[in-house]
N, C-alpha and C. Protein backbone atom coordinates (compact mmCIF):
# COMPACT_ATOMS: atom_id res chain seq x y z
N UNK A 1 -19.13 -36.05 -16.22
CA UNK A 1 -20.38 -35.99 -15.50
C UNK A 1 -20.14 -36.19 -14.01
N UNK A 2 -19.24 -37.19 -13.97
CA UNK A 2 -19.04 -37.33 -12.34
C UNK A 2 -18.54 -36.08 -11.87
N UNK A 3 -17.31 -35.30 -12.19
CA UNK A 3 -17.08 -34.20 -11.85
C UNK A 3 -18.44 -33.12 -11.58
N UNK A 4 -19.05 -32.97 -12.43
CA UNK A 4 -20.76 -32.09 -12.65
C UNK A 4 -21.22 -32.55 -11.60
N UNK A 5 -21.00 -34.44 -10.99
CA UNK A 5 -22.10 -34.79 -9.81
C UNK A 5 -21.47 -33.96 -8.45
N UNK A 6 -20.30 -34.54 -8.14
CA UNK A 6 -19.28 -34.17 -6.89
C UNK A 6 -19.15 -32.88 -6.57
N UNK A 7 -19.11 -31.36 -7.71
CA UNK A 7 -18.68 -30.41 -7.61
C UNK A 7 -19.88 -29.70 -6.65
N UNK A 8 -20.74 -30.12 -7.08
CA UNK A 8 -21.93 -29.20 -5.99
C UNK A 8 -22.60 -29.79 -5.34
N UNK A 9 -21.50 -30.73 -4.29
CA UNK A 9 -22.31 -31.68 -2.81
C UNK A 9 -21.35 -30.79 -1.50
N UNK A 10 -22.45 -30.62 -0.69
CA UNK A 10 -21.35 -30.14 0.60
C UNK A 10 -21.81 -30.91 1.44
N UNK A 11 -21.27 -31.00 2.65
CA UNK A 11 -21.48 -31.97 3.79
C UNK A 11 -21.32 -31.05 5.29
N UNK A 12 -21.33 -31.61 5.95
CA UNK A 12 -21.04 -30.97 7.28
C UNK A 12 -19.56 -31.15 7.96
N UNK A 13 -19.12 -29.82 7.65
CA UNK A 13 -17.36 -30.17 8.07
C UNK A 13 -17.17 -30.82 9.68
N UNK A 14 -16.03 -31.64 9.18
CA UNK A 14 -15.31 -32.66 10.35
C UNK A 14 -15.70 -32.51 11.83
N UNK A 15 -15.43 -30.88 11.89
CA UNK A 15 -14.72 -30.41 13.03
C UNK A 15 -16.53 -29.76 13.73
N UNK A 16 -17.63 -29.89 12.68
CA UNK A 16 -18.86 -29.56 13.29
C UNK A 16 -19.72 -30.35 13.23
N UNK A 17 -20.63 -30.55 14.85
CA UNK A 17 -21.59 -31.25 15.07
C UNK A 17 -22.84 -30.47 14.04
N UNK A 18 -23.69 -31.27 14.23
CA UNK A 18 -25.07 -30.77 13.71
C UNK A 18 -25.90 -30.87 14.96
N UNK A 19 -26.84 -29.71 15.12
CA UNK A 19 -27.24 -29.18 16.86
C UNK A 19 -29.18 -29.51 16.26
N UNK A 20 -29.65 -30.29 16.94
CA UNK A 20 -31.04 -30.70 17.20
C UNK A 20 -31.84 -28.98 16.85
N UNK A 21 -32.72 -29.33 16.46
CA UNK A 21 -33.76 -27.81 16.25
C UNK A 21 -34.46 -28.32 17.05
N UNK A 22 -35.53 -27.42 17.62
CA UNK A 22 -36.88 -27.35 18.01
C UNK A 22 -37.81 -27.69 17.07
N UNK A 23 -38.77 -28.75 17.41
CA UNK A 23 -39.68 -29.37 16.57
C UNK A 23 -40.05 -28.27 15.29
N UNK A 24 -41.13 -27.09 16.07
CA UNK A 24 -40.93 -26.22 15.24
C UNK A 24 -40.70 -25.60 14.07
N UNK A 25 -39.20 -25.48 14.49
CA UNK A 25 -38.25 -25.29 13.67
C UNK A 25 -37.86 -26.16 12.10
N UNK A 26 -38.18 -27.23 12.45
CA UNK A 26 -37.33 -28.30 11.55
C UNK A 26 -38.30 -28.12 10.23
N UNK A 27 -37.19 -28.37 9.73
CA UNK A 27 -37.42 -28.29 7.88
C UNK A 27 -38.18 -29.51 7.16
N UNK A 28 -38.71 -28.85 6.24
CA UNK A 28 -39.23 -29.82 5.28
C UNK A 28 -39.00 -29.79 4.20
N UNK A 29 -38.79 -30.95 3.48
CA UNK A 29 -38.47 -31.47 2.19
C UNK A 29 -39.34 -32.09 1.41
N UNK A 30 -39.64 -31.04 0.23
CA UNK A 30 -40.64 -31.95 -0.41
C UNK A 30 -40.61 -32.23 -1.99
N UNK A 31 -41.07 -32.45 -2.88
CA UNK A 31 -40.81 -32.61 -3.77
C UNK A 31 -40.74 -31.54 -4.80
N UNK A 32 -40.45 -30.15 -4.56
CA UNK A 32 -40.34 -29.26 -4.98
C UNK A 32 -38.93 -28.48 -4.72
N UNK A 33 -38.46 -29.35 -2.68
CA UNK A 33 -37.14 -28.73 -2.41
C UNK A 33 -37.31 -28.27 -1.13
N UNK A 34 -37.10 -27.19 -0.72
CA UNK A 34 -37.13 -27.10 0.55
C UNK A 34 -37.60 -25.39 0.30
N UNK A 35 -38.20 -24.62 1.59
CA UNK A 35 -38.53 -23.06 1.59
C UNK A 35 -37.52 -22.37 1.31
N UNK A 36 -37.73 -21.90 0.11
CA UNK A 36 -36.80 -21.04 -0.81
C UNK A 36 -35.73 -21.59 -1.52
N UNK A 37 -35.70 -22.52 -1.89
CA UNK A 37 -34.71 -23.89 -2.40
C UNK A 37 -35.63 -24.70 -3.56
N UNK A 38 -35.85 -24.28 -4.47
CA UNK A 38 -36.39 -24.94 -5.34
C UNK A 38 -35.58 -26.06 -6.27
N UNK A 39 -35.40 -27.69 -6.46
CA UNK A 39 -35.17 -28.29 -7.60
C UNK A 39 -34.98 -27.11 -8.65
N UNK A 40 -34.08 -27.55 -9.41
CA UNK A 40 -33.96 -26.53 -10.69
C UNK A 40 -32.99 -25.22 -10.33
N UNK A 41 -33.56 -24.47 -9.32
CA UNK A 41 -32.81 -23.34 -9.15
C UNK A 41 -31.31 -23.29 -9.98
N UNK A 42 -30.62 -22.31 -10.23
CA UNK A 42 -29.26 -22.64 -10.34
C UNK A 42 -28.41 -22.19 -9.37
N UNK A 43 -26.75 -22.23 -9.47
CA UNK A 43 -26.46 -22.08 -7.88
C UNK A 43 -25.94 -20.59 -7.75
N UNK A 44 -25.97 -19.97 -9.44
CA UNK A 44 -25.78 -18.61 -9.31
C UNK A 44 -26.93 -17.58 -8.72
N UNK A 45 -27.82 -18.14 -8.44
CA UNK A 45 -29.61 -17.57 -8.33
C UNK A 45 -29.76 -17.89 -6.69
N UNK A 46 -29.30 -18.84 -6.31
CA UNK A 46 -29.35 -19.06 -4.82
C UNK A 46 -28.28 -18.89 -4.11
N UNK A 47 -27.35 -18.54 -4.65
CA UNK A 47 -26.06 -17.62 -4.03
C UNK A 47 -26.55 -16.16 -4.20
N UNK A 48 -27.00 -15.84 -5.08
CA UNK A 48 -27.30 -14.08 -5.19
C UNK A 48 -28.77 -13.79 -3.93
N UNK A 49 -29.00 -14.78 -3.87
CA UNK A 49 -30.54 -14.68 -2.59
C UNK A 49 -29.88 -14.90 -1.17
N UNK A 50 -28.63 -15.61 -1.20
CA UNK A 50 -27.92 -15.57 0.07
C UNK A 50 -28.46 -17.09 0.47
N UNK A 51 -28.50 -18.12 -0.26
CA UNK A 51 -29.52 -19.81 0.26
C UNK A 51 -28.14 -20.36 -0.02
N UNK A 52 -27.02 -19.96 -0.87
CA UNK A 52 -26.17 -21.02 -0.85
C UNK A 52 -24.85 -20.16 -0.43
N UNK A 53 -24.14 -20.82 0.13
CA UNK A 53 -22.83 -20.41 0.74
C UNK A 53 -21.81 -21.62 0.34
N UNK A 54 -21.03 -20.69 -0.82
CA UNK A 54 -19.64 -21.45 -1.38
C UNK A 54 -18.38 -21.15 -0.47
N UNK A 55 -18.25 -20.48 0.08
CA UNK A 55 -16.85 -20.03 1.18
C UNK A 55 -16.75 -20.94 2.50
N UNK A 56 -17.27 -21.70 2.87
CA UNK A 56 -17.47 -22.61 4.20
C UNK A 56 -16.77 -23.83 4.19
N UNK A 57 -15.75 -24.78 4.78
CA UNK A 57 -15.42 -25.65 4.88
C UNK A 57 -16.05 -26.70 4.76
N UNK A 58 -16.18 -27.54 3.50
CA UNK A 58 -17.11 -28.79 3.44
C UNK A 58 -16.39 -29.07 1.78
N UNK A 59 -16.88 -30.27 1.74
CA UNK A 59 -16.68 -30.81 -0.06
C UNK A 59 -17.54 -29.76 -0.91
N UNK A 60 -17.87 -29.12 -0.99
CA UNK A 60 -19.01 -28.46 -1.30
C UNK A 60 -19.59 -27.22 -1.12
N UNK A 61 -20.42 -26.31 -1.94
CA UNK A 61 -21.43 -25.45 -1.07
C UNK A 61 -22.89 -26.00 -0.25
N UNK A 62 -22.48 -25.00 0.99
CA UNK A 62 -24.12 -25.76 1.72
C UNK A 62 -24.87 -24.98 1.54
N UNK A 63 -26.35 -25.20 2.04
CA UNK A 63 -27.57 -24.32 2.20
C UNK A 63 -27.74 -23.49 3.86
N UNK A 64 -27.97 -22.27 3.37
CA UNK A 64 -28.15 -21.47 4.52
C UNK A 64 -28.76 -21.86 5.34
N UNK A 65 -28.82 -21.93 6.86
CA UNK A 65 -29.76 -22.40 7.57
C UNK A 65 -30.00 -23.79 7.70
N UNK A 66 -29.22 -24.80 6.52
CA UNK A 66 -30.01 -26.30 6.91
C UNK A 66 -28.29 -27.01 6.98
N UNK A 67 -27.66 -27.38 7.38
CA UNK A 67 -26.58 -27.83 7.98
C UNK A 67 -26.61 -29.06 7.85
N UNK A 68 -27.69 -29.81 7.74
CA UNK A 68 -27.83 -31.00 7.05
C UNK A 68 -28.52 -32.04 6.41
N UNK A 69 -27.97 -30.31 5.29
CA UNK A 69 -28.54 -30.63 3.92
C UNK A 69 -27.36 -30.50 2.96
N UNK A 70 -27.42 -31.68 1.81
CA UNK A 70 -26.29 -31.24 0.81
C UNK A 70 -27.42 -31.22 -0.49
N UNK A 71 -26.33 -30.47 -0.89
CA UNK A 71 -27.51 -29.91 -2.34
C UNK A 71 -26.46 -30.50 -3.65
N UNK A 72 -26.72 -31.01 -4.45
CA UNK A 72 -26.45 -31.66 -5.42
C UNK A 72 -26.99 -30.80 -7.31
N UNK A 73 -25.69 -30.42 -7.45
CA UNK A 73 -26.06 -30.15 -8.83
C UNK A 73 -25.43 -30.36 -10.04
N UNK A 74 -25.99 -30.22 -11.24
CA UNK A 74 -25.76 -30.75 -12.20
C UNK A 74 -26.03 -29.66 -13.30
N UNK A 75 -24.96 -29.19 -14.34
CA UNK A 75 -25.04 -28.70 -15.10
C UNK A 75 -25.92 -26.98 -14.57
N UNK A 76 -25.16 -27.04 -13.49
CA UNK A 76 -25.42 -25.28 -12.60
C UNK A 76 -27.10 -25.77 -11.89
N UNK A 77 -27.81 -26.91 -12.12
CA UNK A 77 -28.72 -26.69 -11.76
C UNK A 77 -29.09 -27.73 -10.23
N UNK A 78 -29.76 -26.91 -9.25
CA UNK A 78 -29.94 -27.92 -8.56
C UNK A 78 -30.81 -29.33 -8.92
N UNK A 79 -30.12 -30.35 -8.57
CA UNK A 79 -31.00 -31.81 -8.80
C UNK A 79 -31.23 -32.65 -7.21
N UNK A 80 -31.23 -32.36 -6.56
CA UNK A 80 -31.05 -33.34 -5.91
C UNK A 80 -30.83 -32.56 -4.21
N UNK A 81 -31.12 -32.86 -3.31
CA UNK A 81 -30.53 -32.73 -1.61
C UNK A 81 -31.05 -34.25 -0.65
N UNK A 82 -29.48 -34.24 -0.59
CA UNK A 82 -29.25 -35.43 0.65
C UNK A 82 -29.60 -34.74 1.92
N UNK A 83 -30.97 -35.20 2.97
CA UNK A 83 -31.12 -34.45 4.04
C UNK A 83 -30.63 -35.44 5.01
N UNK A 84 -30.32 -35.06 6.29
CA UNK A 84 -30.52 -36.04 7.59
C UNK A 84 -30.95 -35.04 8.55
N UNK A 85 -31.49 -35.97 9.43
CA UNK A 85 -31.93 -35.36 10.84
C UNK A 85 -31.70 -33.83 11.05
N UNK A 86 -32.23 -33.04 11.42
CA UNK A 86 -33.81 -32.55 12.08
C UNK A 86 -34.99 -32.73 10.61
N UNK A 87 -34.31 -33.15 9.25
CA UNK A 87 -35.39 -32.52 8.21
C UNK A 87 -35.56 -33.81 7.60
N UNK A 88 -36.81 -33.37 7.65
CA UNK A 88 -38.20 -34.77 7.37
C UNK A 88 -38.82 -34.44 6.09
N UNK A 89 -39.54 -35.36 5.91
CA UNK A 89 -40.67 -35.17 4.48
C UNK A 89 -42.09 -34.69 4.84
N UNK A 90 -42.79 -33.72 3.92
CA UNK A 90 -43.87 -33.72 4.80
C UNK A 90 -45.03 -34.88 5.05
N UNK A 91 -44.35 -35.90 5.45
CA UNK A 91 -45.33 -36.82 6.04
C UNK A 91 -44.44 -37.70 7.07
N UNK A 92 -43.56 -36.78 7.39
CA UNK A 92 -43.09 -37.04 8.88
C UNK A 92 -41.85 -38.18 8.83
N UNK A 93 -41.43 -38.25 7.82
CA UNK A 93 -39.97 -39.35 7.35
C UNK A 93 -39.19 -38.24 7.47
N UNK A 94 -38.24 -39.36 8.52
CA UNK A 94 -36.58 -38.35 8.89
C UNK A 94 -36.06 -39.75 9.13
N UNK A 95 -34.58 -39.19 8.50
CA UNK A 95 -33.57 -40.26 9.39
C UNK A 95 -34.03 -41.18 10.85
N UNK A 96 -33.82 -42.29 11.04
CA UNK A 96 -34.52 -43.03 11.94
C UNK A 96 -35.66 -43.48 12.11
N UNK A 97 -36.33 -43.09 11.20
CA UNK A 97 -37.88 -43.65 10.85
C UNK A 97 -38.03 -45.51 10.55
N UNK A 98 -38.94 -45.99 10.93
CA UNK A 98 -39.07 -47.53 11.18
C UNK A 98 -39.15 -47.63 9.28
N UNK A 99 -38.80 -48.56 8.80
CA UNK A 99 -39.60 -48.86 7.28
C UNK A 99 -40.88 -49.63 7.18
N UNK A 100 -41.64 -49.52 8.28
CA UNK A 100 -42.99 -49.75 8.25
C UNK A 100 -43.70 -48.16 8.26
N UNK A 101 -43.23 -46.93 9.08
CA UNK A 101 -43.66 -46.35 8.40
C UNK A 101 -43.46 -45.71 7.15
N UNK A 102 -42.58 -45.85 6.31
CA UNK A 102 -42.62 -45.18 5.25
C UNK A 102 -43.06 -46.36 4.03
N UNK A 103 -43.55 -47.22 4.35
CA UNK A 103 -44.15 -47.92 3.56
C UNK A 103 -45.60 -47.80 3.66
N UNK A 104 -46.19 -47.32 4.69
CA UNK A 104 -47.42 -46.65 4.82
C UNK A 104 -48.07 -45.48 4.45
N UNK A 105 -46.82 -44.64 4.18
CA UNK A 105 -46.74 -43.00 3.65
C UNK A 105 -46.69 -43.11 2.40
N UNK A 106 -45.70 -44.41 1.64
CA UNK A 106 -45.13 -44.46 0.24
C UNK A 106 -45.79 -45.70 0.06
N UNK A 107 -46.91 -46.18 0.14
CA UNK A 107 -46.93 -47.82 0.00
C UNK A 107 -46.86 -48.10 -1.93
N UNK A 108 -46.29 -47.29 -2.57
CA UNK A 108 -45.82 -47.52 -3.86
C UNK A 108 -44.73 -47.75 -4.45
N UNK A 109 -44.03 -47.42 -3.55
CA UNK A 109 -42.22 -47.15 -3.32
C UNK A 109 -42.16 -48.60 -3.73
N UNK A 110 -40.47 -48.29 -4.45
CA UNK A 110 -39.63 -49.35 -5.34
C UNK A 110 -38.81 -49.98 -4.32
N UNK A 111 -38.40 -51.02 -4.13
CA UNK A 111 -37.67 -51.19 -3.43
C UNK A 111 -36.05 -51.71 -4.12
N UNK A 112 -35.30 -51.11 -3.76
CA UNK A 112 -33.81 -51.43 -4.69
C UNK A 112 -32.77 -51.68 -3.23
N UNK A 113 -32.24 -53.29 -4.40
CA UNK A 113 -30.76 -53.77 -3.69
C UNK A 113 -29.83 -53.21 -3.97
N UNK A 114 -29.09 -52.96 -2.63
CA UNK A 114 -27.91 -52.46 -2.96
C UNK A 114 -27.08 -53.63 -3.51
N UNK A 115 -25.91 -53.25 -4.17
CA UNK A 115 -25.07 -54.33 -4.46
C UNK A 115 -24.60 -55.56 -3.91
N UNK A 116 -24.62 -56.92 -3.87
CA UNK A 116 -23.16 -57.15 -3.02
C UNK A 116 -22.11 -57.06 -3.03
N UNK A 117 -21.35 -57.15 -1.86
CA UNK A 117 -20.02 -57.09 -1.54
C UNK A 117 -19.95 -55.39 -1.54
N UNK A 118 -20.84 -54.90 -1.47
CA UNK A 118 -20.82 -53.29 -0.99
C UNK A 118 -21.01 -52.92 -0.04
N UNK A 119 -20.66 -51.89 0.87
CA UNK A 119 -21.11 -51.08 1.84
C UNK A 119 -22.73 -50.25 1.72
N UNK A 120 -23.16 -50.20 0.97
CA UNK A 120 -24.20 -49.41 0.83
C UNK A 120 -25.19 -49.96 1.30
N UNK A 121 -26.50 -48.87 1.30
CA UNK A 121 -27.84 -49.33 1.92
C UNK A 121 -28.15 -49.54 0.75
N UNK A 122 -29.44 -50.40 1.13
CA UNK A 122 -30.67 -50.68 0.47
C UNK A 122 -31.62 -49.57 0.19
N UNK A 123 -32.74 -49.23 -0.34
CA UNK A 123 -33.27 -47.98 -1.07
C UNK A 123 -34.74 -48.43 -1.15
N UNK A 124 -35.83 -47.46 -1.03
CA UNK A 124 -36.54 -47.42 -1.35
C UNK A 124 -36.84 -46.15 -2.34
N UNK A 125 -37.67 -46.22 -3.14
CA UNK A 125 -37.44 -45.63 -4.37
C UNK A 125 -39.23 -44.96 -4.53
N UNK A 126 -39.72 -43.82 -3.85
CA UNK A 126 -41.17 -43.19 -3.52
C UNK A 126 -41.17 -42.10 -5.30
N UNK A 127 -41.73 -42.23 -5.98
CA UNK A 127 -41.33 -41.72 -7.33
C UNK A 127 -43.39 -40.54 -7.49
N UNK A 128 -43.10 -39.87 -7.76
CA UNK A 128 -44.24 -38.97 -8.15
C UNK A 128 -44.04 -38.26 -9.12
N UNK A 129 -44.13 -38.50 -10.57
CA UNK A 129 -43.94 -38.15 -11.90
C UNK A 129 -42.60 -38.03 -11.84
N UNK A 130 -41.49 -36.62 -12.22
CA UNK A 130 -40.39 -36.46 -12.55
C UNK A 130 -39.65 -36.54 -11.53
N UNK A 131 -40.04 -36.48 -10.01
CA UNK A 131 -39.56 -36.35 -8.82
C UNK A 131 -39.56 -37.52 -8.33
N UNK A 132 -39.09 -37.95 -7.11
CA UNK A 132 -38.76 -38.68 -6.04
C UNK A 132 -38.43 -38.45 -4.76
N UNK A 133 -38.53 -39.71 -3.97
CA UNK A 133 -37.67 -39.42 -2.42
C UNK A 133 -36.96 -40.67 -3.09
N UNK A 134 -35.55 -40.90 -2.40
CA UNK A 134 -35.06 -42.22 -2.40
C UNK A 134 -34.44 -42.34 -0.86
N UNK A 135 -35.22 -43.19 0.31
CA UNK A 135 -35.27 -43.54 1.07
C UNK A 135 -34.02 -44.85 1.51
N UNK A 136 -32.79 -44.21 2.05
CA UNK A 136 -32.04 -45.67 2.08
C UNK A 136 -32.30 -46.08 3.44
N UNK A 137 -31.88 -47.25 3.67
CA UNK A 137 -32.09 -47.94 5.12
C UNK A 137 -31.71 -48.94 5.12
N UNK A 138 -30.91 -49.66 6.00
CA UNK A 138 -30.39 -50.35 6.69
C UNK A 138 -31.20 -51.67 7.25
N UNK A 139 -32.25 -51.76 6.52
CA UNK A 139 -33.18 -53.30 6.59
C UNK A 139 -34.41 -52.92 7.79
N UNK A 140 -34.22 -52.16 8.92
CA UNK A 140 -35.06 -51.82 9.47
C UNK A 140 -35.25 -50.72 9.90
N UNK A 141 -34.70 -49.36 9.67
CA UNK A 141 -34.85 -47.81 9.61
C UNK A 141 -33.88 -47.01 8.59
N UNK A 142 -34.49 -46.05 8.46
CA UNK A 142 -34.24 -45.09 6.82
C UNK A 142 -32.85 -44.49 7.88
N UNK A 143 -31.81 -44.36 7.19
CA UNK A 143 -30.81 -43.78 7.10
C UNK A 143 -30.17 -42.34 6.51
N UNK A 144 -30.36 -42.57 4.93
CA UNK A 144 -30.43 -41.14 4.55
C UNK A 144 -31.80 -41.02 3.76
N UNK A 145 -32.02 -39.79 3.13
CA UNK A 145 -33.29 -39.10 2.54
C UNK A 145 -32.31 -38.24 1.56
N UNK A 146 -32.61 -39.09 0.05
CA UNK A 146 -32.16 -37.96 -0.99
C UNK A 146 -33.26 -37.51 -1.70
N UNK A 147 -34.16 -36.04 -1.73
CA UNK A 147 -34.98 -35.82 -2.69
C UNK A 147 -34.86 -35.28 -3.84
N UNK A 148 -35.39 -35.25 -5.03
CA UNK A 148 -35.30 -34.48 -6.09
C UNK A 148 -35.82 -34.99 -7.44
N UNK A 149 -34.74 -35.16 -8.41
CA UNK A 149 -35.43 -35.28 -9.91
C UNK A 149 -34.93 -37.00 -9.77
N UNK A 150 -36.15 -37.98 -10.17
CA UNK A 150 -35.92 -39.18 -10.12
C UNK A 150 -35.04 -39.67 -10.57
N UNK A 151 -34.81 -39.34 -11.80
CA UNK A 151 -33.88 -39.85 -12.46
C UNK A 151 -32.51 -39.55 -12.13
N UNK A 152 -31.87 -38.65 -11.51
CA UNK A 152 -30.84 -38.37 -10.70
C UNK A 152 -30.56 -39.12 -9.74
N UNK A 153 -31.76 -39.69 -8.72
CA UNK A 153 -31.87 -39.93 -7.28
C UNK A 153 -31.87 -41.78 -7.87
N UNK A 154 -32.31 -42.06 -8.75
CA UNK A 154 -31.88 -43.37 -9.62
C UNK A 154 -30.34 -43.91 -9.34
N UNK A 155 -30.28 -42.41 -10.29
CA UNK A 155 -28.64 -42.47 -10.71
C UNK A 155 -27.66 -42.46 -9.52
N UNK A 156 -27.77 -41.99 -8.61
CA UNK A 156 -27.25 -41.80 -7.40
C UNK A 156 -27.03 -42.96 -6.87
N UNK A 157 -28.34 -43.73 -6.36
CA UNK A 157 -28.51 -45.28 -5.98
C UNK A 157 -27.58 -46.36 -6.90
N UNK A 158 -28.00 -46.03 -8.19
CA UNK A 158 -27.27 -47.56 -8.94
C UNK A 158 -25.66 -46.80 -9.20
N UNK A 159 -25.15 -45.89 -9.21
CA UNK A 159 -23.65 -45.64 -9.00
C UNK A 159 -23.06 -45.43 -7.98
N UNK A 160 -23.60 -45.51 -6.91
CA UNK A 160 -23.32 -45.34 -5.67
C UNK A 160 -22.35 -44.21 -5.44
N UNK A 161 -23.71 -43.03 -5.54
CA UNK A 161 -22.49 -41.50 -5.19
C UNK A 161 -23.32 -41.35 -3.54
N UNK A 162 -21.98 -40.52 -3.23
CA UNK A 162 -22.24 -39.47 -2.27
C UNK A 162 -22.42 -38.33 -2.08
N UNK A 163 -22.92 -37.61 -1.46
CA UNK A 163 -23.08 -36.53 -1.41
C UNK A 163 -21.46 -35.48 -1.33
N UNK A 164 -20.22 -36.16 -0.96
CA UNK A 164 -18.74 -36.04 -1.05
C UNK A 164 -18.02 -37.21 -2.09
């Protein structure tokens, strides 16, 4: 299974920055996935649409157009994308967000310890039936944004994967 988790995470290779969008521009993530990126998809279905690109330098295949986004799948299917900065939720959570506001957006959200004696963040856990955000942060702003199928984005948190 771990192999199934790792095989379909990409990241943003070494040697490339990730370049600010225009407000605009910037993506949204919601509990369905992102425009034209649906949860579920498989990665043979979003490679044949041209959304996923396996040939690119990274742990992984990335998503066309979002550079930082890793897409996470399981058993061919997408479960899961780790976003950071320019791409937010639609209620305005991105990387660097205070955790007062996303406790105002999510005031239902779980809140989960990370381990001790670990490196990891702390988590907030925004759950809407089969889906989720899992919000990590650093005690006083969100760090990463993994959305998708809860129970994945669970699983992610209490085994402490990465998106590599």
């Amino acid at each position: 299974m771990t192999a199934a988790w790792l095989s379909g995470s990409g990241a943003i290779p070494p040697d490339h920055t990730a370049t600010r969008e225009p407000a605009a521009s910037v993506a949204v993530v919601d509990l369905d996935g992102l425009a034209d990126v649906d949860f579920g998809d498989t990665e043979n279905e979003l490679t044949r649409r041209g959304k996923l690109h396996t040939d690119v330098y990274a742990c992984g295949p990335t998503l066309a157009g979002h550079e930082t986004v890793s897409p996470v799948f399981v058993d061919d299917r997408l479960v899961l994308l780790w976003v950071g900065d320019p791409v937010r939720t639609p209620e305005g959570v991105a990387t660097g967000t205070p955790l007062s506001e996303v406790h105002e957006h999510y005031p239902g959200a779980r809140l989960l310890d990370a381990p001790h004696g670990t490196y990891r963040f702390d988590g907030l856990l925004a759950r809407e039936g089969d889906r989720a955000y899992l919000f990590l942060h650093d005690g006083r702003t969100v760090r990463k944004i993994i959305a998708g199928y809860a129970a994945w984005a669970q699983r992610a948190f209490d085994e402490g994967h990465s998106p590599c």
